[in-house]
C-alpha atoms as a PDB file:
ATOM      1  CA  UNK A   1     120.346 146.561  92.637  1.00  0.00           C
ATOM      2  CA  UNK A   2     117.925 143.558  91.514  1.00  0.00           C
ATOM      3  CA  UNK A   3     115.272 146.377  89.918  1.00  0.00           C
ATOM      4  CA  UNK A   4     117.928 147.837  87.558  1.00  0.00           C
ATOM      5  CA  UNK A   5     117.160 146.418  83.729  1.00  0.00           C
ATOM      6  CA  UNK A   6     120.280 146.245  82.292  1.00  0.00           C
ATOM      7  CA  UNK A   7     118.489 145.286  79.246  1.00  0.00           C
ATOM      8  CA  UNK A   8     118.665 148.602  77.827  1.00  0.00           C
ATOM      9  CA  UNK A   9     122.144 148.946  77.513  1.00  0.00           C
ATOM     10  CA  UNK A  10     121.893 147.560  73.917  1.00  0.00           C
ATOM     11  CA  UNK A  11     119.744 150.530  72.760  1.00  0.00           C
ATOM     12  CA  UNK A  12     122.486 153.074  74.205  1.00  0.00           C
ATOM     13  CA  UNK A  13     125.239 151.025  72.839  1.00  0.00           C
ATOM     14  CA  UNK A  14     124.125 151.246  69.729  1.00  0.00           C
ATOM     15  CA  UNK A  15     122.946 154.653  69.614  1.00  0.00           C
ATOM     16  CA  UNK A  16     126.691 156.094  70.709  1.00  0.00           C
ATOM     17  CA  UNK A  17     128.597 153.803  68.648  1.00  0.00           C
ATOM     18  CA  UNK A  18     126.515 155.345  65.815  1.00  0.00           C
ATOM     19  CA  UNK A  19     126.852 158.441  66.591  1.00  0.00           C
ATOM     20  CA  UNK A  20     130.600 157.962  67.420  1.00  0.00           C
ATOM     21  CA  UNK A  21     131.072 157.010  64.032  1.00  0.00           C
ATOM     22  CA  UNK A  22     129.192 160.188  62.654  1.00  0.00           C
ATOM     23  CA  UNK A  23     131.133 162.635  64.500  1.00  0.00           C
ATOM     24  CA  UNK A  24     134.726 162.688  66.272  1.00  0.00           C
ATOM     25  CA  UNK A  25     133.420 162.818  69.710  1.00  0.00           C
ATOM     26  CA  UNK A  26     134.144 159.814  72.274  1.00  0.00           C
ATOM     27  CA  UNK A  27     130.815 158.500  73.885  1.00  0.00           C
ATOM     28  CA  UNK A  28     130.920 156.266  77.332  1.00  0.00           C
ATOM     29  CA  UNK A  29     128.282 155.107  79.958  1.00  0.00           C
ATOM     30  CA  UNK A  30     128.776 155.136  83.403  1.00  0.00           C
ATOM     31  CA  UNK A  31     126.783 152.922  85.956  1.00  0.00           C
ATOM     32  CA  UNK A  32     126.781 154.502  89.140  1.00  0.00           C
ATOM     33  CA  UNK A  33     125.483 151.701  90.587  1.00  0.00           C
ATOM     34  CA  UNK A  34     128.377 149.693  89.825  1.00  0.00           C
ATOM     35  CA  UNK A  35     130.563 152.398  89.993  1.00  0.00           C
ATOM     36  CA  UNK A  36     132.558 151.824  86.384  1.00  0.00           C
ATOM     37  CA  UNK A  37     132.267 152.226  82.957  1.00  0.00           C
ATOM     38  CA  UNK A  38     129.938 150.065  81.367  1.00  0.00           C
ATOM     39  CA  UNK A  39     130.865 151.296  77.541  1.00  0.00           C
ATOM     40  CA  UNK A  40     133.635 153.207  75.545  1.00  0.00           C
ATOM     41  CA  UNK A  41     132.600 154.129  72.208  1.00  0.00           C
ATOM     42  CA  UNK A  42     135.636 152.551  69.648  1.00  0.00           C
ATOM     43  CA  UNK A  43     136.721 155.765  68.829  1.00  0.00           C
ATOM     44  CA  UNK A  44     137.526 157.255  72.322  1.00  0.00           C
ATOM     45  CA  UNK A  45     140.896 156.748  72.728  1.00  0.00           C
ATOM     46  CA  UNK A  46     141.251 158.184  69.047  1.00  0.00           C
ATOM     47  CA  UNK A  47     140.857 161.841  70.370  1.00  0.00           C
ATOM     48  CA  UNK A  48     144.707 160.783  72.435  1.00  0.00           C
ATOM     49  CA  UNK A  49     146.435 159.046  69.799  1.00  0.00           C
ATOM     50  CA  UNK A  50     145.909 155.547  71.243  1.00  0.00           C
ATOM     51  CA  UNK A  51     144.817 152.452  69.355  1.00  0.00           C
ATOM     52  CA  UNK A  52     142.145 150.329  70.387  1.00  0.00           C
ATOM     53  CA  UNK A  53     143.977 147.532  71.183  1.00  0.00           C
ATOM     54  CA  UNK A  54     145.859 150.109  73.497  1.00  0.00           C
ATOM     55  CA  UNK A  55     143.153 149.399  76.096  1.00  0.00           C
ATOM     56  CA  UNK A  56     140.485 147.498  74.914  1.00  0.00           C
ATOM     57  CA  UNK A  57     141.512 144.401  77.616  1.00  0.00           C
ATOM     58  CA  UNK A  58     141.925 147.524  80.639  1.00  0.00           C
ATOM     59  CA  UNK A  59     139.384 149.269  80.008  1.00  0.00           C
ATOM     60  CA  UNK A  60     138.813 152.313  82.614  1.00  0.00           C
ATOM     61  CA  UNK A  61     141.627 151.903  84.094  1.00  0.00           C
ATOM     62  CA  UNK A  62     143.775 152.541  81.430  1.00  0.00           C
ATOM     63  CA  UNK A  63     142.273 156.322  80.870  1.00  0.00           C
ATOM     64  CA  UNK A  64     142.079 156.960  84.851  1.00  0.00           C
ATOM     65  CA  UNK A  65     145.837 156.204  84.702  1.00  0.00           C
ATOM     66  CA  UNK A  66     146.323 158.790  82.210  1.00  0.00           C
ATOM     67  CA  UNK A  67     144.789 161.483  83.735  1.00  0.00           C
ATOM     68  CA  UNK A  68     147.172 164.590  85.458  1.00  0.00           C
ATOM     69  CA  UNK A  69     148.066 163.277  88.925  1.00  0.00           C
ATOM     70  CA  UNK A  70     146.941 166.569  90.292  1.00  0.00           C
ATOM     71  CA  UNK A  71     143.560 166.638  88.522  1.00  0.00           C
ATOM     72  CA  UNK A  72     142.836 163.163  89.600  1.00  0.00           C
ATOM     73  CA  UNK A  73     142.488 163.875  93.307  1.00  0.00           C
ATOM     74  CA  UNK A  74     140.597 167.055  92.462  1.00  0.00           C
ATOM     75  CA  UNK A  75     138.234 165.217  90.170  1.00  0.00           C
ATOM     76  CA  UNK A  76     137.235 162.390  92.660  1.00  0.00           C
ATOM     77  CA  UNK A  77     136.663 165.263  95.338  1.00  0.00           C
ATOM     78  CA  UNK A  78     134.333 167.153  92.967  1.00  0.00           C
ATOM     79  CA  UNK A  79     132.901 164.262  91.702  1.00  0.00           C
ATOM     80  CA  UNK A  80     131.597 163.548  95.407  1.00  0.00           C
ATOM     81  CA  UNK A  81     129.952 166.750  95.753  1.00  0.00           C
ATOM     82  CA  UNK A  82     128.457 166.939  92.107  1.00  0.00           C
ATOM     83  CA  UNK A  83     126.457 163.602  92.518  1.00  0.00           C
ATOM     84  CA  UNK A  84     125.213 165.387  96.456  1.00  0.00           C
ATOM     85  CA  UNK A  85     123.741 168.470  94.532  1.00  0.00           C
ATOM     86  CA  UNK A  86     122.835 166.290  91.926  1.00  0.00           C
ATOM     87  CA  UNK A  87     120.770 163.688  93.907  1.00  0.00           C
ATOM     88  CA  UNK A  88     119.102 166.413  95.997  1.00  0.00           C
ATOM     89  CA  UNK A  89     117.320 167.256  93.090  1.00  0.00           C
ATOM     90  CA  UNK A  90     113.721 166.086  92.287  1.00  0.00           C
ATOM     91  CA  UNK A  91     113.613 163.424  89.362  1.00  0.00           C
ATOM     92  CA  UNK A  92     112.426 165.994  86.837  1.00  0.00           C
ATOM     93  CA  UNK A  93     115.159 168.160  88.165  1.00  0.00           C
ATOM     94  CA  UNK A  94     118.260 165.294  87.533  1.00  0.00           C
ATOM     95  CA  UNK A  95     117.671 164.968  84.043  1.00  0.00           C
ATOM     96  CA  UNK A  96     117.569 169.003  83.009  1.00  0.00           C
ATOM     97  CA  UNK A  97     121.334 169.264  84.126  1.00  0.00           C
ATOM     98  CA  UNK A  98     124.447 167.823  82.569  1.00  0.00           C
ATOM     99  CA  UNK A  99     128.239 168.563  84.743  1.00  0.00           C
ATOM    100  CA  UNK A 100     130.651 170.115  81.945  1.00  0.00           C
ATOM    101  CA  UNK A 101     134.615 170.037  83.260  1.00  0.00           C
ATOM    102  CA  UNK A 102     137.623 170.327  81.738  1.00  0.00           C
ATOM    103  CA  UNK A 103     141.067 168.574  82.780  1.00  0.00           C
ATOM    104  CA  UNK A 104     144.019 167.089  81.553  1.00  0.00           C
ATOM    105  CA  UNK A 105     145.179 163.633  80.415  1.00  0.00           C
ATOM    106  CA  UNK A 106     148.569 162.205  78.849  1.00  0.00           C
ATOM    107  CA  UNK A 107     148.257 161.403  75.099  1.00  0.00           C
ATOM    108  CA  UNK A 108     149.871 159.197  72.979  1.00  0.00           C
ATOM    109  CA  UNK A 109     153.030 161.714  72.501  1.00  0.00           C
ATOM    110  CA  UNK A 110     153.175 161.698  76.187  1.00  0.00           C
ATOM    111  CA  UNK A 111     152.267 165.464  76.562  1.00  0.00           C
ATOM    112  CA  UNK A 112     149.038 166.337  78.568  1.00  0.00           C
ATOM    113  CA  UNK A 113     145.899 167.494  77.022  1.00  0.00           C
ATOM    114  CA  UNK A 114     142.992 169.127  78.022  1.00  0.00           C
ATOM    115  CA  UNK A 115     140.075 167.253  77.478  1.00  0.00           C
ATOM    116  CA  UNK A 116     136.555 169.014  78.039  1.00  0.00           C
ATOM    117  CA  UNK A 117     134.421 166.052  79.389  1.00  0.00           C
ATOM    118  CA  UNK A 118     129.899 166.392  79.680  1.00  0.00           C
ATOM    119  CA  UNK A 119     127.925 163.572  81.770  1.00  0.00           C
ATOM    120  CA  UNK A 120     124.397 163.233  81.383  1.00  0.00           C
ATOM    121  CA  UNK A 121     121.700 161.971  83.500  1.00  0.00           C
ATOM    122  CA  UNK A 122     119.874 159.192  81.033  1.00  0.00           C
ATOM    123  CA  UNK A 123     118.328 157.127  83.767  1.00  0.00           C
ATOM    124  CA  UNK A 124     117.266 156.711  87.366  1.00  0.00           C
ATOM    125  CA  UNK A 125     116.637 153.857  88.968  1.00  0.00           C
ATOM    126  CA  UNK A 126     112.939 152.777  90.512  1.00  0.00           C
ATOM    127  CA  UNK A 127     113.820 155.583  93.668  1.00  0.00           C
ATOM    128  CA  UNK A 128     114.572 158.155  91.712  1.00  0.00           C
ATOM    129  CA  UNK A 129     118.173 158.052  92.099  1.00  0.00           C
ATOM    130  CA  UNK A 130     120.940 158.669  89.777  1.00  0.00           C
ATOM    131  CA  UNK A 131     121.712 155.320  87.696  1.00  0.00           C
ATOM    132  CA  UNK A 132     123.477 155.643  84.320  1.00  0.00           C
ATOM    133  CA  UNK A 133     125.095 158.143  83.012  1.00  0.00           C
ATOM    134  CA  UNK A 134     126.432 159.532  79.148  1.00  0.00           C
ATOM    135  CA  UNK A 135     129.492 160.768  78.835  1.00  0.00           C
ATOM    136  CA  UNK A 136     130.956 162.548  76.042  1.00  0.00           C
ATOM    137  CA  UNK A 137     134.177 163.473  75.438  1.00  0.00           C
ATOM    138  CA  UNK A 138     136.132 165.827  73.145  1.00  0.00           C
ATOM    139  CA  UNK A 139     139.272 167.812  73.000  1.00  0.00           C
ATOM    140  CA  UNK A 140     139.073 171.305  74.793  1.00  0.00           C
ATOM    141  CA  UNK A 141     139.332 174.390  72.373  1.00  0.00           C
ATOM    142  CA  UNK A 142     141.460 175.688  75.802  1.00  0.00           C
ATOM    143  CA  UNK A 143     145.033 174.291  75.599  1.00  0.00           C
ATOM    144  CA  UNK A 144     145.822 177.497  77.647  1.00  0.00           C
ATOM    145  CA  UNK A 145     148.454 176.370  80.551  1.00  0.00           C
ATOM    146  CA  UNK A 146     147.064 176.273  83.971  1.00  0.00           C
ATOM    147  CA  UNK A 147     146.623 174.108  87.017  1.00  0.00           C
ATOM    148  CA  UNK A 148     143.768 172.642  88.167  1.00  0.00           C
ATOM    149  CA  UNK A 149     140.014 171.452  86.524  1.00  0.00           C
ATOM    150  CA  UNK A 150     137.064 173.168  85.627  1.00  0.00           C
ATOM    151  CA  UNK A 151     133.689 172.108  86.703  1.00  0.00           C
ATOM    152  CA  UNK A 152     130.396 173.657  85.738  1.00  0.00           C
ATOM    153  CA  UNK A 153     126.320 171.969  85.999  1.00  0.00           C
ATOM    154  CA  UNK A 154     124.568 173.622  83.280  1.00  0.00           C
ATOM    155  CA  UNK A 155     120.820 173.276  83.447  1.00  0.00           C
ATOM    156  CA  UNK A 156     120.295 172.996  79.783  1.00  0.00           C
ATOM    157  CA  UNK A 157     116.652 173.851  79.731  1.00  0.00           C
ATOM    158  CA  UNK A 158     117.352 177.389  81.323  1.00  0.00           C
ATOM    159  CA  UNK A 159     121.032 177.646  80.011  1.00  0.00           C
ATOM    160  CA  UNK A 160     121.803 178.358  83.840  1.00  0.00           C
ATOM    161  CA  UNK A 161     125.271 177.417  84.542  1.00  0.00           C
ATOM    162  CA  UNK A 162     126.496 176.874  88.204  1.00  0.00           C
ATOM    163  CA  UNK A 163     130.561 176.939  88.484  1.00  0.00           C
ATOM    164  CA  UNK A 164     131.092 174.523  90.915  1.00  0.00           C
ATOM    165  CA  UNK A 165     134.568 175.105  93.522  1.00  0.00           C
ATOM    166  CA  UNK A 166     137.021 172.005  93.806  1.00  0.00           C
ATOM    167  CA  UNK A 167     136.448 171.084  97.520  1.00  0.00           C
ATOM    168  CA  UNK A 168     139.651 170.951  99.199  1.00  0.00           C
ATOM    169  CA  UNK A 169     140.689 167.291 100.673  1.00  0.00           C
ATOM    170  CA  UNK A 170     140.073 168.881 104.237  1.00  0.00           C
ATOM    171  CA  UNK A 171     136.895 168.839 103.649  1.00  0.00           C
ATOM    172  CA  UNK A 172     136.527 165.861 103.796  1.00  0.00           C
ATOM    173  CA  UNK A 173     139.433 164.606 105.467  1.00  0.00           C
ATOM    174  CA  UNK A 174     138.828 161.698 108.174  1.00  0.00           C
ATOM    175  CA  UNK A 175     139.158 162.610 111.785  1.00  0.00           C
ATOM    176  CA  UNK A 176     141.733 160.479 113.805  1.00  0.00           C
ATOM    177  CA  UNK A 177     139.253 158.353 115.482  1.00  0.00           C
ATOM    178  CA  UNK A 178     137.303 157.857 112.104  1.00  0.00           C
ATOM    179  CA  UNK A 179     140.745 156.856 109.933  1.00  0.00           C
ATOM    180  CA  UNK A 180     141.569 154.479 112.795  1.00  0.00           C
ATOM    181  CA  UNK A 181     138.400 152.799 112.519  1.00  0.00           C
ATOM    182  CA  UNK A 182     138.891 152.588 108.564  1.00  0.00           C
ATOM    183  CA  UNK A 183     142.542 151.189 108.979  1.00  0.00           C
ATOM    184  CA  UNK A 184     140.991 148.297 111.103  1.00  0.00           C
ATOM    185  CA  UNK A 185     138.315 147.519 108.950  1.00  0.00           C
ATOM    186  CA  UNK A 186     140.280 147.383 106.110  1.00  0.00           C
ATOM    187  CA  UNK A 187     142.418 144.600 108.017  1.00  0.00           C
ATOM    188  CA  UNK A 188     139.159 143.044 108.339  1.00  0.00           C
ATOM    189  CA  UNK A 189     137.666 143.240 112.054  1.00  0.00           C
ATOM    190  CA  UNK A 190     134.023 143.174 112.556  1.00  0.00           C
ATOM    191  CA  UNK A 191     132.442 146.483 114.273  1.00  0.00           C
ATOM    192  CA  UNK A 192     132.162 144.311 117.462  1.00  0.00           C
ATOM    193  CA  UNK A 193     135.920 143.494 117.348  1.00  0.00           C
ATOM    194  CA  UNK A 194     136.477 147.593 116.865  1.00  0.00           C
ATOM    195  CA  UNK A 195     134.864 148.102 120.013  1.00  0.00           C
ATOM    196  CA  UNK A 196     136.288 146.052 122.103  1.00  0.00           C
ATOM    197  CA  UNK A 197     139.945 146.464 120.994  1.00  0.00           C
ATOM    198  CA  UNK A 198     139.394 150.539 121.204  1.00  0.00           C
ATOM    199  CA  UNK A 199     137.548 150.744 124.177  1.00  0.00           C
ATOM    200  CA  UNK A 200     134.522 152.166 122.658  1.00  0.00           C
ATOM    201  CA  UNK A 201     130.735 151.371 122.483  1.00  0.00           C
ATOM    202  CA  UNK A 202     129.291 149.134 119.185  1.00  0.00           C
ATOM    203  CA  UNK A 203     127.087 152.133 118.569  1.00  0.00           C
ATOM    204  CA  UNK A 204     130.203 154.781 118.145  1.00  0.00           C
ATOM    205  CA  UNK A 205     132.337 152.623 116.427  1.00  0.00           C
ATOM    206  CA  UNK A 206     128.951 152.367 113.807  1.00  0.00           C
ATOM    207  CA  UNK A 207     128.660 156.034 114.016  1.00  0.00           C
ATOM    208  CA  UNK A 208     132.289 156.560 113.047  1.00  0.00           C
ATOM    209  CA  UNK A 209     131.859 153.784 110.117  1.00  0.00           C
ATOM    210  CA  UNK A 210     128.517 155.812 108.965  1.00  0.00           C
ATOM    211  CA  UNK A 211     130.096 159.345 108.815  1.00  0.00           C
ATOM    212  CA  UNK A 212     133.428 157.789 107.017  1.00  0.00           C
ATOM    213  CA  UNK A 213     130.724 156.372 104.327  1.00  0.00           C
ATOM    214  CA  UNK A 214     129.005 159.809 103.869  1.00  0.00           C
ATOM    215  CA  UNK A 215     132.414 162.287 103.980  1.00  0.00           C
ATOM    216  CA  UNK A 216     133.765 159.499 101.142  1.00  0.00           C
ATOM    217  CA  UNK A 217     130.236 159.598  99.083  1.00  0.00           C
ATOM    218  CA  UNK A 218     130.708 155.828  99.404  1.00  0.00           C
ATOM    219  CA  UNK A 219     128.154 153.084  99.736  1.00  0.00           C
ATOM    220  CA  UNK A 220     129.998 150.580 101.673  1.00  0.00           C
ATOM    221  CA  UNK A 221     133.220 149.977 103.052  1.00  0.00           C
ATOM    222  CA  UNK A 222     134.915 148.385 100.764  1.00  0.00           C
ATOM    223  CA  UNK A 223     134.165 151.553  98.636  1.00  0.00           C
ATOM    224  CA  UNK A 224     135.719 153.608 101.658  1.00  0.00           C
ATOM    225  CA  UNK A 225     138.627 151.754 101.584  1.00  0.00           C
ATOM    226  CA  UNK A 226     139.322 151.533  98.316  1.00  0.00           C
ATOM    227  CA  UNK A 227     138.965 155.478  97.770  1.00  0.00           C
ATOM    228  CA  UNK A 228     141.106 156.013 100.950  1.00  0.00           C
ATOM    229  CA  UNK A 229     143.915 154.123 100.332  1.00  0.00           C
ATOM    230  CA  UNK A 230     144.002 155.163  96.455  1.00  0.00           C
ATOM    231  CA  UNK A 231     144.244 158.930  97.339  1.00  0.00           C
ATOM    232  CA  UNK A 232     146.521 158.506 100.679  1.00  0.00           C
ATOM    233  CA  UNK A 233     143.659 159.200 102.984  1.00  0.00           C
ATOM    234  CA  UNK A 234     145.081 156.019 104.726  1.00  0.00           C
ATOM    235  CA  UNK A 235     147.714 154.024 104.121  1.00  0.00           C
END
């Protein structure tokens, strides 16, 4: 978005790294805009084991890719449905609740962890939408043994925590008509091309394309697609 000032991402920069360096805590922004991590504090792949130069030139990738298979399906899921409570809140509401979960990623001694993980609201953009968010990130006092994540949204002005269910991926599994439509755009036909080679009117091949966008909590295609094919939605 042209109104976002990107700007400010020296002030937060600075402020994590400092406090990075203070405590043992890794710090990270996320742009939701963009979809990505903007930042990793030096020190966050410390809390694994790994060196800097580990994945200084990968980035987010390299710390997705480390995360439990199973709890990376689960997290993407709940991630959906966190930022749809999250941004049917009221502006004033957003940034008086932080998500707290727990789940588990591969260290450097190739065992899995359990990281406890809190994201912050810190901005909104001009429509009062969710924007950028702080993450920090510290090993869980809970190395207990069991499957699955934990996700909580704490309003920390009330200290009112909602525990927050891992949808299941039927809930949000694509209907026949809606993954076929997906498939084809992915192999790069137009809408109009979709109808005619289905048999199906412009406007139902758009409705398809516009419930596939809101049961993926993506906003475009290519966003569809990508989270789709990365969790086997399609192939």
């Amino acid at each position: 978005m042209k109104d976002l000032d990107y700007s400010i991402m020296d002030k937060y920069i600075t402020a994590l790294e400092t406090l990075s360096n203070i405590g043992n805590s890794g710090y990270n922004l996320f742009d939701i805009n963009k979809r990505k991590v903007l930042f990793y504090s030096s020190n966050f792949g410390q809390l694994l084991g790994y060196v800097q130069t580990d994945y200084v030139n990968i980035g987010q990738q390299f710390f997705t890719d480390k995360i439990h298979p199973d709890d990376k399906l689960k997290l993407s899921l709940q991630g959906i449905s966190t930022l749809k409570i999250l941004n049917s809140l009221s502006s004033e509401e957003k940034l008086i609740h932080k998500e707290i979960k727990e789940y588990r990623m591969l260290n450097a001694q190739n065992k899995y962890v359990r990281l406890i993980e809190q994201y912050q609201i810190i901005e909104l953009d001009k429509k009062g939408q969710i924007w950028l968010l702080m993450g920090v990130v510290d090993i869980s006092p809970n190395q207990e043994e069991f499957s699955g994540i934990k996700v909580q949204l704490l309003n920390f002005k009330t200290g009112h925590f909602i525990p927050m269910d891992t949808p299941s991926k039927a809930q949000i599994e694509l209907t026949k008509r809606e993954t076929e439509i997906l498939k084809l755009v992915k192999e790069g036909y137009l809408s109009k091309e979709i109808s005619s080679k289905l048999f199906i009117s412009l406007h139902t091949v758009n409705t398809h394309r516009q419930r596939f966008l809101e049961k993926l909590g993506a906003q475009n295609s290519m966003e569809a697609i990508n989270f789709a094919s990365n969790f086997g939605l399609i192939g």
